[in-house]
N, C-alpha and C. Protein backbone atom coordinates (compact mmCIF):
# COMPACT_ATOMS: atom_id res chain seq x y z
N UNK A 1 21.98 14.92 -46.87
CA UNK A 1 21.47 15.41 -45.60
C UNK A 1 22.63 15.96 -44.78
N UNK A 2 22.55 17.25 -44.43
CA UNK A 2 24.05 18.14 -43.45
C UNK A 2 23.67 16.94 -42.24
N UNK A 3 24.40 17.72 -41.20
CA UNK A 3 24.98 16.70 -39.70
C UNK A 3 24.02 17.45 -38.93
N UNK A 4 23.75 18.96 -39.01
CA UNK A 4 22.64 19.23 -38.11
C UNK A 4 21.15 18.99 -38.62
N UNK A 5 20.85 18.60 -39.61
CA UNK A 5 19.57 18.07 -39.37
C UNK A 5 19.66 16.52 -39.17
N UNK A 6 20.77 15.73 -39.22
CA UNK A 6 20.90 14.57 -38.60
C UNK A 6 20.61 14.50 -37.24
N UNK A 7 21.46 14.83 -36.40
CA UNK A 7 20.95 15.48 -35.11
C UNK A 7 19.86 15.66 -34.24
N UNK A 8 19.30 16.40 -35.48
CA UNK A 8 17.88 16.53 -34.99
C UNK A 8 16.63 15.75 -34.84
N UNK A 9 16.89 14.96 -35.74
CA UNK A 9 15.80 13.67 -36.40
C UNK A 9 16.14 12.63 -34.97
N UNK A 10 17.34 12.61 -34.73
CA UNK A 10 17.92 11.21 -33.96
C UNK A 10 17.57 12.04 -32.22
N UNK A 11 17.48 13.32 -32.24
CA UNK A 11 16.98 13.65 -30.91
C UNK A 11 15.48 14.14 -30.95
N UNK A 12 14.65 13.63 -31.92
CA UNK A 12 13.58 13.59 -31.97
C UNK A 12 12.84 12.47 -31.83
N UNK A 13 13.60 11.23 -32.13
CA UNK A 13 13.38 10.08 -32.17
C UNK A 13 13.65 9.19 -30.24
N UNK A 14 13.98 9.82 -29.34
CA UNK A 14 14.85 9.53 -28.59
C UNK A 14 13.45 9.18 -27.79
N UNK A 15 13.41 7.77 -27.39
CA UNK A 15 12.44 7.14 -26.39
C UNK A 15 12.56 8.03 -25.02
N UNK A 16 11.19 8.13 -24.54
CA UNK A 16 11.37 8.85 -23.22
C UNK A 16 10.08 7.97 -22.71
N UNK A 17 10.19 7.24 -21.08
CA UNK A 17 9.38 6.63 -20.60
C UNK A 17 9.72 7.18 -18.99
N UNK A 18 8.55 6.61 -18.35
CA UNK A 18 8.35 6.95 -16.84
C UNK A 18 7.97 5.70 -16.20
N UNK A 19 8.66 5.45 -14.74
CA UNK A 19 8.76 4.22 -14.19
C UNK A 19 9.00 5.04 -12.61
N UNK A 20 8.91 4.09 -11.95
CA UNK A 20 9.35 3.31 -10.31
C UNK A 20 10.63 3.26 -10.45
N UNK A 21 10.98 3.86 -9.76
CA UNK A 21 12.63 2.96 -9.12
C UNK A 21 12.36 2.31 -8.14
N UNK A 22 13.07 0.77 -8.32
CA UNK A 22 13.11 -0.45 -7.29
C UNK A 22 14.52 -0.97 -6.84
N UNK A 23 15.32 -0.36 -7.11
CA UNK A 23 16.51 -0.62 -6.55
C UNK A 23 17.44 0.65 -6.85
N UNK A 24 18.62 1.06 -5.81
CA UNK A 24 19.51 1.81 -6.22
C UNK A 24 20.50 1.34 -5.90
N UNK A 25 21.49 0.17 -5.36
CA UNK A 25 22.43 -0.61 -4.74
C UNK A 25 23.64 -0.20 -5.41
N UNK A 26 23.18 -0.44 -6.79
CA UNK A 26 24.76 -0.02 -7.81
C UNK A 26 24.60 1.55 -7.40
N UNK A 27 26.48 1.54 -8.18
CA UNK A 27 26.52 2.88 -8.39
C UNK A 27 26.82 3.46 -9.59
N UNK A 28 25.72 4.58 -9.19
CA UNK A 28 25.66 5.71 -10.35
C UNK A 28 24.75 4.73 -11.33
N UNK A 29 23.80 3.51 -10.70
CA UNK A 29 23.11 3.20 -11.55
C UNK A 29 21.52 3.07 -10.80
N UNK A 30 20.41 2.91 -11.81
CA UNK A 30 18.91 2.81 -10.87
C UNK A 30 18.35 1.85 -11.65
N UNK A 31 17.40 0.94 -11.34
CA UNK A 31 16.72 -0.22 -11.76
C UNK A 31 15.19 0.47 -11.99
N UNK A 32 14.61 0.39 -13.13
CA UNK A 32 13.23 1.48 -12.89
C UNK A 32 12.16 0.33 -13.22
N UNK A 33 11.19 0.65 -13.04
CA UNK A 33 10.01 -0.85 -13.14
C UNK A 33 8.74 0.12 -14.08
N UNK A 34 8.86 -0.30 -14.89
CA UNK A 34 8.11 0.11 -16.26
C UNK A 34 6.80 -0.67 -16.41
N UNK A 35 5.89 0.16 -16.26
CA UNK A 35 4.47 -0.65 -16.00
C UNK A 35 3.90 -0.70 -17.27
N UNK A 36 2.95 -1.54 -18.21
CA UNK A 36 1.77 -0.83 -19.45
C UNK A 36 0.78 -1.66 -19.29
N UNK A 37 -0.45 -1.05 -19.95
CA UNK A 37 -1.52 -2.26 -20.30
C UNK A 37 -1.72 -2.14 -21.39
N UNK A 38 -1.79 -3.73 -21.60
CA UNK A 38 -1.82 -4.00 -22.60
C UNK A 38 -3.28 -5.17 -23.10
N UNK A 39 -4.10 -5.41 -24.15
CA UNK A 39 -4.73 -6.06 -24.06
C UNK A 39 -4.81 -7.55 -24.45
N UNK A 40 -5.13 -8.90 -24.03
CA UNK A 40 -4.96 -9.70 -24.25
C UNK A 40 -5.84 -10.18 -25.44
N UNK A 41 -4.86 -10.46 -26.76
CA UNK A 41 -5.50 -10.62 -27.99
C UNK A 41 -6.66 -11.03 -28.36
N UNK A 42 -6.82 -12.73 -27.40
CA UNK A 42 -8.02 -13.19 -27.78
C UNK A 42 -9.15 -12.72 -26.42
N UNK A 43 -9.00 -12.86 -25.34
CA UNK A 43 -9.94 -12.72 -24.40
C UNK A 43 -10.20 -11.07 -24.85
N UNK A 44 -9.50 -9.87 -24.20
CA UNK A 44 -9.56 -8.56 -24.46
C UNK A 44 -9.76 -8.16 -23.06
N UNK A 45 -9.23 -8.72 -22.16
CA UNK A 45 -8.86 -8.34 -20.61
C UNK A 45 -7.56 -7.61 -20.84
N UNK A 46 -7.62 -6.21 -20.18
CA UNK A 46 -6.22 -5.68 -19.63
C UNK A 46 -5.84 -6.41 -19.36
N UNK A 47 -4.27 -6.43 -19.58
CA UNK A 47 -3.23 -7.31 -18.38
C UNK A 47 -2.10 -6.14 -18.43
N UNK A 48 -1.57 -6.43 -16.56
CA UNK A 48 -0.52 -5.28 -17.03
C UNK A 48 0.50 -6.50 -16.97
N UNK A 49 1.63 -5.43 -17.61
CA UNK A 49 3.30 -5.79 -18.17
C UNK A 49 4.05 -5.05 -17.86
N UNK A 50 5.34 -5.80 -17.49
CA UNK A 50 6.22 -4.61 -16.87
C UNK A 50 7.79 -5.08 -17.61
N UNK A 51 8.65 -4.13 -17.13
CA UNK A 51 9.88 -4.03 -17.80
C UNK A 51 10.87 -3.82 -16.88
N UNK A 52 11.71 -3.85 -16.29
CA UNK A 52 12.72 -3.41 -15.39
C UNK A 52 13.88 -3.15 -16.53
N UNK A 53 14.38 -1.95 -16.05
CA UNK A 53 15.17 -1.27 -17.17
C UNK A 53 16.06 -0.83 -16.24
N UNK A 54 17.77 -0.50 -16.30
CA UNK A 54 18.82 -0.05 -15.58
C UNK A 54 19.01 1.51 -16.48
N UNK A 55 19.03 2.26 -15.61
CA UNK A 55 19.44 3.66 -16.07
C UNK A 55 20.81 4.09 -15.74
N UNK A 56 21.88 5.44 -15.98
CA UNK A 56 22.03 6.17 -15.90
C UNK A 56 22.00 7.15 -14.85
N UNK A 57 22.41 7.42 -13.55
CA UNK A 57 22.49 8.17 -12.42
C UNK A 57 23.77 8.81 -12.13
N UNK A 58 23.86 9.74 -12.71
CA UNK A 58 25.45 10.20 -12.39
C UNK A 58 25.80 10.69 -10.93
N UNK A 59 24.92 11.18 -10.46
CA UNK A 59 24.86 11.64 -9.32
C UNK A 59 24.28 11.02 -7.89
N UNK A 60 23.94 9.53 -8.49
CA UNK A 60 23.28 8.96 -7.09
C UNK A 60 22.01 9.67 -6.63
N UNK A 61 21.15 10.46 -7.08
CA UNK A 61 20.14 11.05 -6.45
C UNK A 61 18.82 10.32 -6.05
N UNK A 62 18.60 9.44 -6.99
CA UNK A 62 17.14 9.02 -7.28
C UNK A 62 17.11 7.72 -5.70
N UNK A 63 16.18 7.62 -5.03
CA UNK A 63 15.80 7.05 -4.16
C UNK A 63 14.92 5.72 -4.48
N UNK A 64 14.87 4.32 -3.66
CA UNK A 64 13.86 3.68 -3.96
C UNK A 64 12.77 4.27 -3.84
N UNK A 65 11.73 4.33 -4.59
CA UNK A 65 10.20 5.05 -4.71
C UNK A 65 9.91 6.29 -5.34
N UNK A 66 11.22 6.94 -6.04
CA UNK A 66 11.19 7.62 -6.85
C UNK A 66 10.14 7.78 -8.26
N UNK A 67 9.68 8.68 -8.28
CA UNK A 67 9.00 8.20 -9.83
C UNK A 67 9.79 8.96 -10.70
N UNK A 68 10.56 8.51 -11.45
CA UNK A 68 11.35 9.32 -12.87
C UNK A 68 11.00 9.11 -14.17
N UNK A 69 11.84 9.72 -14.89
CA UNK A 69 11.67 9.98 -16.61
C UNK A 69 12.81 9.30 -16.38
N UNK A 70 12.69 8.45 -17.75
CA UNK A 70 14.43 8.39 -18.46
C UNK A 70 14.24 8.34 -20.03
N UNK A 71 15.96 8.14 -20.01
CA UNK A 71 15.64 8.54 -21.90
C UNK A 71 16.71 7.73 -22.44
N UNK A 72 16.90 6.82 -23.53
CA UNK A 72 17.36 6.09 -24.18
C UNK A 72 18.42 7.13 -24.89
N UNK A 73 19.42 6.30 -25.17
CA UNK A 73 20.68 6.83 -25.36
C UNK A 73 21.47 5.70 -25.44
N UNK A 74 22.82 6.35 -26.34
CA UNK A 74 23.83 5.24 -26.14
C UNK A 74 24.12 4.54 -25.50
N UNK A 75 25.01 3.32 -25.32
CA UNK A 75 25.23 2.34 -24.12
C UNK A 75 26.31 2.96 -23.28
N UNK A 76 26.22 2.93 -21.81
CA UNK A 76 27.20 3.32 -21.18
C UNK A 76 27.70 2.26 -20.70
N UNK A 77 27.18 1.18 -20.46
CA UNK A 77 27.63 -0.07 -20.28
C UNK A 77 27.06 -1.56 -21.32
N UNK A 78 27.25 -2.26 -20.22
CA UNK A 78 26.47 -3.80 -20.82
C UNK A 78 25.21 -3.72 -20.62
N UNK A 79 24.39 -3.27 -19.32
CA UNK A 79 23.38 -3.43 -19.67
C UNK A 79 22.38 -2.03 -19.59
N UNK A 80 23.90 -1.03 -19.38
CA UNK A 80 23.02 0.39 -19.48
C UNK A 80 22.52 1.43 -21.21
N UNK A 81 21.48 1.14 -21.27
CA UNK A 81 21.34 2.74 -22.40
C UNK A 81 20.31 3.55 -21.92
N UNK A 82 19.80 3.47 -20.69
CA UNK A 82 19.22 4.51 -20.62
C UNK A 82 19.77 5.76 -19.70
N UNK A 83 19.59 6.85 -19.48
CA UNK A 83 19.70 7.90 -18.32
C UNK A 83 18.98 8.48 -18.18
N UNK A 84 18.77 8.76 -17.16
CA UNK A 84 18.28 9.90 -15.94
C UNK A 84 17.82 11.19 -16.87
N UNK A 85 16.43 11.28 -17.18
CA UNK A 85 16.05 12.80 -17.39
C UNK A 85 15.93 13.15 -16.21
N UNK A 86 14.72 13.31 -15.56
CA UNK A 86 14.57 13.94 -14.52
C UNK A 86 13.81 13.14 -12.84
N UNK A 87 13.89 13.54 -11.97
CA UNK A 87 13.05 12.90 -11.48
C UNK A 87 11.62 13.62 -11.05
N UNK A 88 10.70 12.99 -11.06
CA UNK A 88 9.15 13.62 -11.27
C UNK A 88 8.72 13.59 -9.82
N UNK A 89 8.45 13.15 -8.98
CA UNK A 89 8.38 12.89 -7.07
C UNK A 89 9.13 11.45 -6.55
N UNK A 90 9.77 12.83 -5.86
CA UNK A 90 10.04 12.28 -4.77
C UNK A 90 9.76 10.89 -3.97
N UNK A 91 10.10 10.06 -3.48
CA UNK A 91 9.38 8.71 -2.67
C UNK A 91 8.51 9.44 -1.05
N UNK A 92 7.72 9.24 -0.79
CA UNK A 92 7.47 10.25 0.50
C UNK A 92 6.70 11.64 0.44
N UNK A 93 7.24 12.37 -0.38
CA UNK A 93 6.95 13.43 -1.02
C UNK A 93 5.52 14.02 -0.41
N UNK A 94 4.97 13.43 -0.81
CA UNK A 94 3.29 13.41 -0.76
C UNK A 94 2.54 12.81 0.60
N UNK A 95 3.22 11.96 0.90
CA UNK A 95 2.77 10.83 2.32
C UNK A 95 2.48 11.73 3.74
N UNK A 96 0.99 11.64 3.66
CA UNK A 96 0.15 12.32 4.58
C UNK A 96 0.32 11.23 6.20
N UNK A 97 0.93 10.04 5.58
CA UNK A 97 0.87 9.21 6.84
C UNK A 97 1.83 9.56 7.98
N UNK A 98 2.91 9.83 7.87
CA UNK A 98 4.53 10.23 8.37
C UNK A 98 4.07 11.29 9.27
């Protein structure tokens, strides 16, 4: 197998999920809150489940209430592998109340 279709397979494979940001305190890092439902084996009630995951922010942008993408990737730290695709809205953005 050459190195560019290696490449390709491994950026095809590359987890991409969408979450909440609930904290931005660190820097150049974001805490995202990863929601799913899932069903409970024996009853068969939804339950949701969540994940808090540390991303990737090179730039400090993302706000608490952000809704973003991120994408799995190497470790940049101890407890970072994910980063920052994009962010999807804004916190506020939309808020007819303000």
């Amino acid at each position: 197998m050459s190195e560019a279709s290696q490449t390709s397979e491994t950026a095809t494979n590359q987890r991409i999920v969408a979450g909440k940001v609930v904290s931005n305190a660190m820097d150049k890092t974001i805490v995202v809150l990863i929601e799913r439902r899932t069903q409970h084996p024996l009853y068969g009630k939804y339950i949701r489940r969540s994940t808090r995951l540390k991303a990737h922010d090179p730039d400090n942008t993302c706000q608490v209430g952000d809704w973003v993408e991120i994408a799995e990737g190497r470790p940049v730290s101890r407890h970072k592998a994910w980063s920052l695709r994009r962010v999807v809205e804004k916190a506020g953005e939309f808020d007819t109340a303000g």
